[in-house]
C-alpha atoms as a PDB file:
ATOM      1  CA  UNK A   1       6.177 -35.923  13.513  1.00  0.00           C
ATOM      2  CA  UNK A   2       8.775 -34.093  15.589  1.00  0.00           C
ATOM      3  CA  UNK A   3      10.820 -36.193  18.114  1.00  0.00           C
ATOM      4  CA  UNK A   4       9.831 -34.968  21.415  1.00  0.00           C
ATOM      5  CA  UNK A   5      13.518 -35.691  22.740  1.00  0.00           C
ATOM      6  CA  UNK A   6      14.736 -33.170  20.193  1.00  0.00           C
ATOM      7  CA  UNK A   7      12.071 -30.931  21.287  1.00  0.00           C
ATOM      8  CA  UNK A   8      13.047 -30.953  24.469  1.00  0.00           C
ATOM      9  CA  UNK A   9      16.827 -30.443  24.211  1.00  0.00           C
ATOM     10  CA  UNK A  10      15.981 -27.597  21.876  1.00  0.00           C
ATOM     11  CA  UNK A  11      13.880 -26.212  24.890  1.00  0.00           C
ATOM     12  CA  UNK A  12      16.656 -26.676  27.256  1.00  0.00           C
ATOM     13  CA  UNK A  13      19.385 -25.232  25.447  1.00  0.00           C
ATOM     14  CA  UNK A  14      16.884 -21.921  24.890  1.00  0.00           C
ATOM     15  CA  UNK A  15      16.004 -21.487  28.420  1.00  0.00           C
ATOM     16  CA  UNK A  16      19.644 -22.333  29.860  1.00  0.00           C
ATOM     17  CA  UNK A  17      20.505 -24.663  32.160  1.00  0.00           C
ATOM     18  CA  UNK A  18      23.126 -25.567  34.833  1.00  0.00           C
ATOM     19  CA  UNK A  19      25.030 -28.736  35.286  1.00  0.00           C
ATOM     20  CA  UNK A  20      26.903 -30.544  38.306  1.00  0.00           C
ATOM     21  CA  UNK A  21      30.130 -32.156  37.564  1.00  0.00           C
ATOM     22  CA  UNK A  22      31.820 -34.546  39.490  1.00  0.00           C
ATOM     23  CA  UNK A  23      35.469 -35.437  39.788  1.00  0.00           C
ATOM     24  CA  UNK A  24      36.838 -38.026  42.001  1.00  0.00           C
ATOM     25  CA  UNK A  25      40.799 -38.547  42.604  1.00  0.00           C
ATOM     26  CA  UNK A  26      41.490 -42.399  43.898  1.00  0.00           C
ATOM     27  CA  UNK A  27      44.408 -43.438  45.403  1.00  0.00           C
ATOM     28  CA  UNK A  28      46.916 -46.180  44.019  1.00  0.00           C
ATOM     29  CA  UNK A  29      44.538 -48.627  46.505  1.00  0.00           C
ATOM     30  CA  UNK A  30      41.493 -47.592  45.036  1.00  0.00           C
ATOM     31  CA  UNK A  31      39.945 -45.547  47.623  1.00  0.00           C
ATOM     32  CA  UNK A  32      38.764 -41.458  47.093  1.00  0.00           C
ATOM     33  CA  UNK A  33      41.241 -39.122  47.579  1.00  0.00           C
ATOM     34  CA  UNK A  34      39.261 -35.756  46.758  1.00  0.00           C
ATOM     35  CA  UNK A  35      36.102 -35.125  45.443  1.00  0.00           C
ATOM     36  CA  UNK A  36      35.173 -32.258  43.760  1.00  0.00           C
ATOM     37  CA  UNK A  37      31.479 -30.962  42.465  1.00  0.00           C
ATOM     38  CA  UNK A  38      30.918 -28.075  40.489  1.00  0.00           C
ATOM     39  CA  UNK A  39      28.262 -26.645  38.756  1.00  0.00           C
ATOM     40  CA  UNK A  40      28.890 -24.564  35.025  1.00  0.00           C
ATOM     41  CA  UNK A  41      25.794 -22.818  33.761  1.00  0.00           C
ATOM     42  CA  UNK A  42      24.608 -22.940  30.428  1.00  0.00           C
ATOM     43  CA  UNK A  43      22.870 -19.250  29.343  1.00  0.00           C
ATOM     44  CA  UNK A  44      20.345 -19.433  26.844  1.00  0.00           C
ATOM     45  CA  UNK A  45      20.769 -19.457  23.345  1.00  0.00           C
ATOM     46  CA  UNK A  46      18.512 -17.263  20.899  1.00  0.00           C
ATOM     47  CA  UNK A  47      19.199 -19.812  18.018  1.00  0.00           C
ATOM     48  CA  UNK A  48      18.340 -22.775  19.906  1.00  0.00           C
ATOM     49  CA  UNK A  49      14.918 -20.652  20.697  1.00  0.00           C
ATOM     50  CA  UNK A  50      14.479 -19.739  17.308  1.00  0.00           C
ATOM     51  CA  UNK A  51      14.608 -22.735  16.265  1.00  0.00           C
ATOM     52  CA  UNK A  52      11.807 -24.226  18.838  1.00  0.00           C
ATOM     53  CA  UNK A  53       9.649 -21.682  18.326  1.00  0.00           C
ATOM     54  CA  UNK A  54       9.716 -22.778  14.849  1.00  0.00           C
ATOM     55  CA  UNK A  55       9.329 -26.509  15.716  1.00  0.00           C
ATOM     56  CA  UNK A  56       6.780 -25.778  18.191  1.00  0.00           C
ATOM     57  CA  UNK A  57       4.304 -23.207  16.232  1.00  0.00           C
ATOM     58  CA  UNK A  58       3.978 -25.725  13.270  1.00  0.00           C
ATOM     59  CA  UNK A  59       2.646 -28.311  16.294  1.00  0.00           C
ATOM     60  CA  UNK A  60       0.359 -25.479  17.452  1.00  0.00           C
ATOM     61  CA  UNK A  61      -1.366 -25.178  14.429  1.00  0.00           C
ATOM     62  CA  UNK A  62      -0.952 -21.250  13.407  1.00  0.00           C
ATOM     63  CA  UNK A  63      -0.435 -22.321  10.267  1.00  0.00           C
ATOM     64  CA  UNK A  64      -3.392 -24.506   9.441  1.00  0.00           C
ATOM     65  CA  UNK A  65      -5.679 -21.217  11.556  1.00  0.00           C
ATOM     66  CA  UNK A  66      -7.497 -18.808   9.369  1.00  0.00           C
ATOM     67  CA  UNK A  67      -7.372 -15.580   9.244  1.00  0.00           C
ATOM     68  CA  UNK A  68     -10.439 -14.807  11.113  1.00  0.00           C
ATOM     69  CA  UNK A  69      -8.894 -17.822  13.783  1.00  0.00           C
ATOM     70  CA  UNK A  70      -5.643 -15.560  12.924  1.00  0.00           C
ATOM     71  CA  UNK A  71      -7.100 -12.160  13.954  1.00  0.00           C
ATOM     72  CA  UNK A  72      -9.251 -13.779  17.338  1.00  0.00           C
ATOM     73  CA  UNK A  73      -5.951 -15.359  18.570  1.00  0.00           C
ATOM     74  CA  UNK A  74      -4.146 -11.871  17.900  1.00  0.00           C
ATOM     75  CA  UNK A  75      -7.024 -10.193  20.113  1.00  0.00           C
ATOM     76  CA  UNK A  76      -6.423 -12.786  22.772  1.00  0.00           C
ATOM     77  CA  UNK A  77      -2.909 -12.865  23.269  1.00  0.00           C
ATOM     78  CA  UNK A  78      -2.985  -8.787  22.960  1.00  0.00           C
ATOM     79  CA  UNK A  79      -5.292  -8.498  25.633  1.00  0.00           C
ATOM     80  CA  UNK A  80      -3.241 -11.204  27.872  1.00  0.00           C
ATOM     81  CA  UNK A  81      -0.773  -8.992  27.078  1.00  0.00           C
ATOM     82  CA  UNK A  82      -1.819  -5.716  28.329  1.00  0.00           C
ATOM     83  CA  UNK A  83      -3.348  -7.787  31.600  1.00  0.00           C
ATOM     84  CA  UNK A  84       0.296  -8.860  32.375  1.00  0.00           C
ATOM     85  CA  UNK A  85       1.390  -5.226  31.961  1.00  0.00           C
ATOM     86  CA  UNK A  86      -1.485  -3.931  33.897  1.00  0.00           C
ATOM     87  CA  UNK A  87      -0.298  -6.002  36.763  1.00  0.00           C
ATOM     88  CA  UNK A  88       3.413  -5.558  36.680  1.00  0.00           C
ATOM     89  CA  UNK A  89       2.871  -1.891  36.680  1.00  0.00           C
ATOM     90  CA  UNK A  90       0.525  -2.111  39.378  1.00  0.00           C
ATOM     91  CA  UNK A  91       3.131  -3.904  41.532  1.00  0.00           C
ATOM     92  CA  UNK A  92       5.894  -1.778  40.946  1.00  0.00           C
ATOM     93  CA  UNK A  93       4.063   1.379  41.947  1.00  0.00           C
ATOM     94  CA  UNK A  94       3.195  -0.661  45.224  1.00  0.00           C
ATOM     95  CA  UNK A  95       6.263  -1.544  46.038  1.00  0.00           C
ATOM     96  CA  UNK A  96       7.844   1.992  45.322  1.00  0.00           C
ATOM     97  CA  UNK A  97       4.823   3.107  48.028  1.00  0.00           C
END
């Protein structure tokens, strides 16, 4: 089975994230100086989703689907699709209104 920790860094890296860093400066008597936080951003990475997609589409069971299952599932997510694209385009005109 897939480690889900894996899974989930490969998900993370994919998407992108953002970090905060923080550096502290002491003094020679041990107390903070300056502290500094900062943030980088990761972008995503097209491998890293490549390579979940993979990982995750075995778990889904695509592979183990018939054709029929196949062709029903290619209907469905078609249709979702088109509803999503429906909708966006129905938004932009209203907000162009």
């Amino acid at each position: 089975m897939i480690d889900e920790k894996l899974v989930r860094s490969l998900y993370k890296k994919a998407v992108g994230y953002t970090v905060t860093e923080k550096t502290m400066e002491y003094s020679p008597e041990g107390e903070v100086v300056k502290k500094k936080v900062t943030s980088k951003h990761y972008p995503p990475d097209i491998t890293a989703l490549k390579a979940y997609l993979e990982m995750t589409s075995k778990e889904d069971g695509y592979e183990k689907m018939t054709d029929e299952e196949l062709a029903e599932e290619k209907k469905r997510l078609l249709k979702l699709l088109e509803e999503t694209e429906n909708g966006t385009d129905k938004t932009r005109d209203q907000s162009e209104m």
